[in-house]
C-alpha atoms as a PDB file:
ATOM      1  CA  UNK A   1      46.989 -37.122 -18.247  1.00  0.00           C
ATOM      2  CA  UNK A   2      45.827 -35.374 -14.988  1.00  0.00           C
ATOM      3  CA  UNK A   3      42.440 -35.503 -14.081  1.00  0.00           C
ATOM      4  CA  UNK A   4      40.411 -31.830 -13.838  1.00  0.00           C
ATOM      5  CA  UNK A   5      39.562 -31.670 -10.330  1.00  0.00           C
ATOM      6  CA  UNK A   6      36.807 -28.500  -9.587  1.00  0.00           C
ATOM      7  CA  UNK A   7      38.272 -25.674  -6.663  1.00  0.00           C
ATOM      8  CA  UNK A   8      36.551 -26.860  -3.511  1.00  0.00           C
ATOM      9  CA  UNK A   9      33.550 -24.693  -3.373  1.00  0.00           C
ATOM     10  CA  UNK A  10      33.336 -22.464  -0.096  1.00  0.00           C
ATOM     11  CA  UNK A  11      29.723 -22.613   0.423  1.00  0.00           C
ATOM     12  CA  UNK A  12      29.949 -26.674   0.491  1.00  0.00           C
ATOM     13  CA  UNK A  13      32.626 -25.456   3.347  1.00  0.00           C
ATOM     14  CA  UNK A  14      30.550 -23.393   5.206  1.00  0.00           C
ATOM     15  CA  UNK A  15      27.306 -25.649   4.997  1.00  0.00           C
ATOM     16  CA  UNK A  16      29.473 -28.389   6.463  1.00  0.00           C
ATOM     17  CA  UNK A  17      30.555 -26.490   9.590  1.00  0.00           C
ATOM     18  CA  UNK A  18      27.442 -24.378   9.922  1.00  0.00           C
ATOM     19  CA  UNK A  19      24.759 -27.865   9.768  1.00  0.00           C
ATOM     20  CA  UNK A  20      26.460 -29.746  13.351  1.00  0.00           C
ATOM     21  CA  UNK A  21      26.222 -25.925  14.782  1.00  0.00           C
ATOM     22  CA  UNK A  22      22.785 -25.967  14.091  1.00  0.00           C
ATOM     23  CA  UNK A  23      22.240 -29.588  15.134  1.00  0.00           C
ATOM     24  CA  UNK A  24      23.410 -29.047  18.859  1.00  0.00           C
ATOM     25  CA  UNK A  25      21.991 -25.492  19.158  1.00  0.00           C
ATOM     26  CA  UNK A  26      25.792 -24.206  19.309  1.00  0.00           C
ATOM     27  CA  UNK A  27      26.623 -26.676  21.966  1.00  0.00           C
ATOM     28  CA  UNK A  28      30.031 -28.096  22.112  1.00  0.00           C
ATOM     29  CA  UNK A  29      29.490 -30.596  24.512  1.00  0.00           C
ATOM     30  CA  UNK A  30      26.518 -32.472  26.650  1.00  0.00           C
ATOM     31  CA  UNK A  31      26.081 -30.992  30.066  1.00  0.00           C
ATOM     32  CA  UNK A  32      24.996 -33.731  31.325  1.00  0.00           C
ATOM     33  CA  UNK A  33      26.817 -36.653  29.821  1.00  0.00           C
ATOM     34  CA  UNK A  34      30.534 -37.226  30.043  1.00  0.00           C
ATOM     35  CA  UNK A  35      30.715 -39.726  26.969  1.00  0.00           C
ATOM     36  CA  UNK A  36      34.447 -40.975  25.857  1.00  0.00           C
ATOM     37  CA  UNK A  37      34.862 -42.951  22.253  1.00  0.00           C
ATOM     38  CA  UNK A  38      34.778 -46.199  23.431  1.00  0.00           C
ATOM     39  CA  UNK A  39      31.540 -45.574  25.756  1.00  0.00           C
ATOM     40  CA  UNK A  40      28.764 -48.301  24.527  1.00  0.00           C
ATOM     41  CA  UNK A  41      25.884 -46.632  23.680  1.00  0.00           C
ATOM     42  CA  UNK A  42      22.298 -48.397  22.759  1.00  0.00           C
ATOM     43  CA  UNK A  43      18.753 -48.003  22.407  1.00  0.00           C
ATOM     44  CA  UNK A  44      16.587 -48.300  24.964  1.00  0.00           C
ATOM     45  CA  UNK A  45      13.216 -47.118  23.674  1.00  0.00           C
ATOM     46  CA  UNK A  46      11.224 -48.142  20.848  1.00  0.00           C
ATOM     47  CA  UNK A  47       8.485 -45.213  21.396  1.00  0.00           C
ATOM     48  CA  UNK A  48       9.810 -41.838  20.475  1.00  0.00           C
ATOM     49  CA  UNK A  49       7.864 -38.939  19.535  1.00  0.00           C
ATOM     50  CA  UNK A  50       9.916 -38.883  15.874  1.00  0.00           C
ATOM     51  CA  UNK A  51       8.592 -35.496  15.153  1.00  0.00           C
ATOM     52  CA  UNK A  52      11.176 -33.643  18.187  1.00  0.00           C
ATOM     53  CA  UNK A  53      13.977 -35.499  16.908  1.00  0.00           C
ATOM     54  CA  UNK A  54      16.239 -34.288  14.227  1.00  0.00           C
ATOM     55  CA  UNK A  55      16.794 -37.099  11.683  1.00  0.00           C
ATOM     56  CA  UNK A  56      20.362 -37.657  12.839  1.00  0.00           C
ATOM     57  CA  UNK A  57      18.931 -38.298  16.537  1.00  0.00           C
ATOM     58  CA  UNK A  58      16.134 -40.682  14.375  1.00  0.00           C
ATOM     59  CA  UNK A  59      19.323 -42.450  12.421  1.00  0.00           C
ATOM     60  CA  UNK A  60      21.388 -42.738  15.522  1.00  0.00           C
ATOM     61  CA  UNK A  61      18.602 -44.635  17.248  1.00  0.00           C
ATOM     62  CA  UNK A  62      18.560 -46.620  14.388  1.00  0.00           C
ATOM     63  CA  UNK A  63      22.002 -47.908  14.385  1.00  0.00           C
ATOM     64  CA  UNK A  64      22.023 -48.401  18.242  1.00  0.00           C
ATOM     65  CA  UNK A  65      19.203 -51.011  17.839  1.00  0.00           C
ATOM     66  CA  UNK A  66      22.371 -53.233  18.852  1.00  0.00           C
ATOM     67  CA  UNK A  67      25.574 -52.181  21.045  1.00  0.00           C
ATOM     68  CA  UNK A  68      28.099 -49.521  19.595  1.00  0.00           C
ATOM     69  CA  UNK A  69      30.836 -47.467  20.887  1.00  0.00           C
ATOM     70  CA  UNK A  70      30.676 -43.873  19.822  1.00  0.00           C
ATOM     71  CA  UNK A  71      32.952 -43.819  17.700  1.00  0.00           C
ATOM     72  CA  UNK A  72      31.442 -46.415  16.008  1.00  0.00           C
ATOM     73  CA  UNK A  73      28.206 -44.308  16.011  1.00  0.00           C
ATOM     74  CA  UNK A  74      30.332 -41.301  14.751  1.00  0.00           C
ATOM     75  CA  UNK A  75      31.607 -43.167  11.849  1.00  0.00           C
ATOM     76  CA  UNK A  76      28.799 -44.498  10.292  1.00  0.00           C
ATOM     77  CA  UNK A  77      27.352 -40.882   9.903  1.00  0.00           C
ATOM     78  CA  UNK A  78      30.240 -39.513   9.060  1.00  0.00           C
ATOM     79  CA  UNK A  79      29.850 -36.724  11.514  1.00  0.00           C
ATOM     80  CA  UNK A  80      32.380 -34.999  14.034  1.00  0.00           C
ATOM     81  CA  UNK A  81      32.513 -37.029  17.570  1.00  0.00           C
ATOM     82  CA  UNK A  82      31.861 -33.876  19.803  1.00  0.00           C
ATOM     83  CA  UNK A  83      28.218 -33.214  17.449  1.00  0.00           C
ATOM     84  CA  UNK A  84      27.726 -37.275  17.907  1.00  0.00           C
ATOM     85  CA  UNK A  85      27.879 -36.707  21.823  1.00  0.00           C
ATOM     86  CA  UNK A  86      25.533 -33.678  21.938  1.00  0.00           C
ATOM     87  CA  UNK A  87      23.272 -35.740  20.420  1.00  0.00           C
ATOM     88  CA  UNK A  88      23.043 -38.705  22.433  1.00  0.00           C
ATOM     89  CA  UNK A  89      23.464 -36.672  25.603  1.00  0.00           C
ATOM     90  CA  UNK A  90      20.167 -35.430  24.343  1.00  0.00           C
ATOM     91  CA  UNK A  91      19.103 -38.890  23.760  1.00  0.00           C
ATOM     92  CA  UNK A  92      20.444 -40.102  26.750  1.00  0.00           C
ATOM     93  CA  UNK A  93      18.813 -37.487  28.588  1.00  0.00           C
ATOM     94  CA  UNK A  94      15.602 -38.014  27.275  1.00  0.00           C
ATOM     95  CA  UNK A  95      15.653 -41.970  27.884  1.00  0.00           C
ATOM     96  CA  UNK A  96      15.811 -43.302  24.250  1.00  0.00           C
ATOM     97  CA  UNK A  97      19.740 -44.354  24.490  1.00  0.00           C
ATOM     98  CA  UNK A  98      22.059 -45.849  27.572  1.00  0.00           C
ATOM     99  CA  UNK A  99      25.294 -45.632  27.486  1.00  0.00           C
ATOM    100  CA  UNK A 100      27.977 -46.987  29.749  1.00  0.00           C
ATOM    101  CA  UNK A 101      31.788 -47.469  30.254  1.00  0.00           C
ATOM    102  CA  UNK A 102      33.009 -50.333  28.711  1.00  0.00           C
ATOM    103  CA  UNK A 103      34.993 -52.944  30.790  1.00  0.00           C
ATOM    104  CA  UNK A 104      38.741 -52.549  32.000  1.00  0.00           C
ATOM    105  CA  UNK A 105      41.327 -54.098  33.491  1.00  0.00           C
ATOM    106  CA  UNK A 106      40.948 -51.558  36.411  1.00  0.00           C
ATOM    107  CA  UNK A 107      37.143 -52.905  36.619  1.00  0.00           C
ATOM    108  CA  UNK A 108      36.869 -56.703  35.409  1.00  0.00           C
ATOM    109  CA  UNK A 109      33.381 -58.407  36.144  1.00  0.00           C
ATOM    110  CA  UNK A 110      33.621 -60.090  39.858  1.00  0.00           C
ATOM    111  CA  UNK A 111      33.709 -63.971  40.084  1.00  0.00           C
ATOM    112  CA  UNK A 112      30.943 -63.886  42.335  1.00  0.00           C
ATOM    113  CA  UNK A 113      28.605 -61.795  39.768  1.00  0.00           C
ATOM    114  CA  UNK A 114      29.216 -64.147  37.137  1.00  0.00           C
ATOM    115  CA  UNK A 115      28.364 -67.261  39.542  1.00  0.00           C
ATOM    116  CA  UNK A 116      24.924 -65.161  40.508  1.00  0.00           C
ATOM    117  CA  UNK A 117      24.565 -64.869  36.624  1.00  0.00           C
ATOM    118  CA  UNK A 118      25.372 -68.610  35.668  1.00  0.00           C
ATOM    119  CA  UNK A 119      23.157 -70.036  38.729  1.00  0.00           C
ATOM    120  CA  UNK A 120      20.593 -67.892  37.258  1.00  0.00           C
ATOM    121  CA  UNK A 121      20.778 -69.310  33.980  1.00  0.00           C
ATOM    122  CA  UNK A 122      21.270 -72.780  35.281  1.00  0.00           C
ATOM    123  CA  UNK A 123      18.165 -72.016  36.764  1.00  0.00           C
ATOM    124  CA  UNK A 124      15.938 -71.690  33.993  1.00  0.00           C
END
């Protein structure tokens, strides 16, 4: 026996495109932030002034607490990648998230940096 399944309702349609519009003021990308999906994004800032944040910005400082990539960050709110990146080019922008590339093969750690890093641990 088939199950009834209800017609997909066009207003749940157009609530889910219109909400990221509104989120990133009609922004498509950052303009200041080239951001790819394996860029590792985290918090840097524990004092934010909640109240200029919209509560994704609030939950995405939340899950960067430790090191993500963005599509990580993407994922876990179930949001398109392009409105994630708006937002933390905002955040980035503002100083509440850094972000960087993650390592390559085209740019592996030097030997020497991670001598300077174990003689400084050896040090302590």
């Amino acid at each position: 026996m088939a199950e009834h399944q209800e017609p997909a309702n066009d207003a749940d349609d157009a609530d889910s495109l219109v909400r990221p519009y509104v989120i990133t003021q009609g922004r498509q990308h950052s303009d200041s932030v080239q951001l790819d999906l394996i860029s590792v994004v985290i918090a840097a800032r524990a004092d934010v002034d909640e109240m200029t944040l919209e509560p994704e910005q609030l939950r995405i400082l939340e899950l960067c607490l430790r090191p993500l990539s963005v599509a990580e960050v993407a994922a876990h709110l179930d949001m398109p990648v392009a409105v994630v990146k708006v937002l933390l080019g905002d955040l980035i922008g503002r100083g509440y998230v850094l972000a960087r590339a993650p390592y390559t093969q085209q740019s592996p750690v030097h030997r020497d940096v991670l001598q300077a890093v174990l003689d400084g641990i050896q040090r302590l």
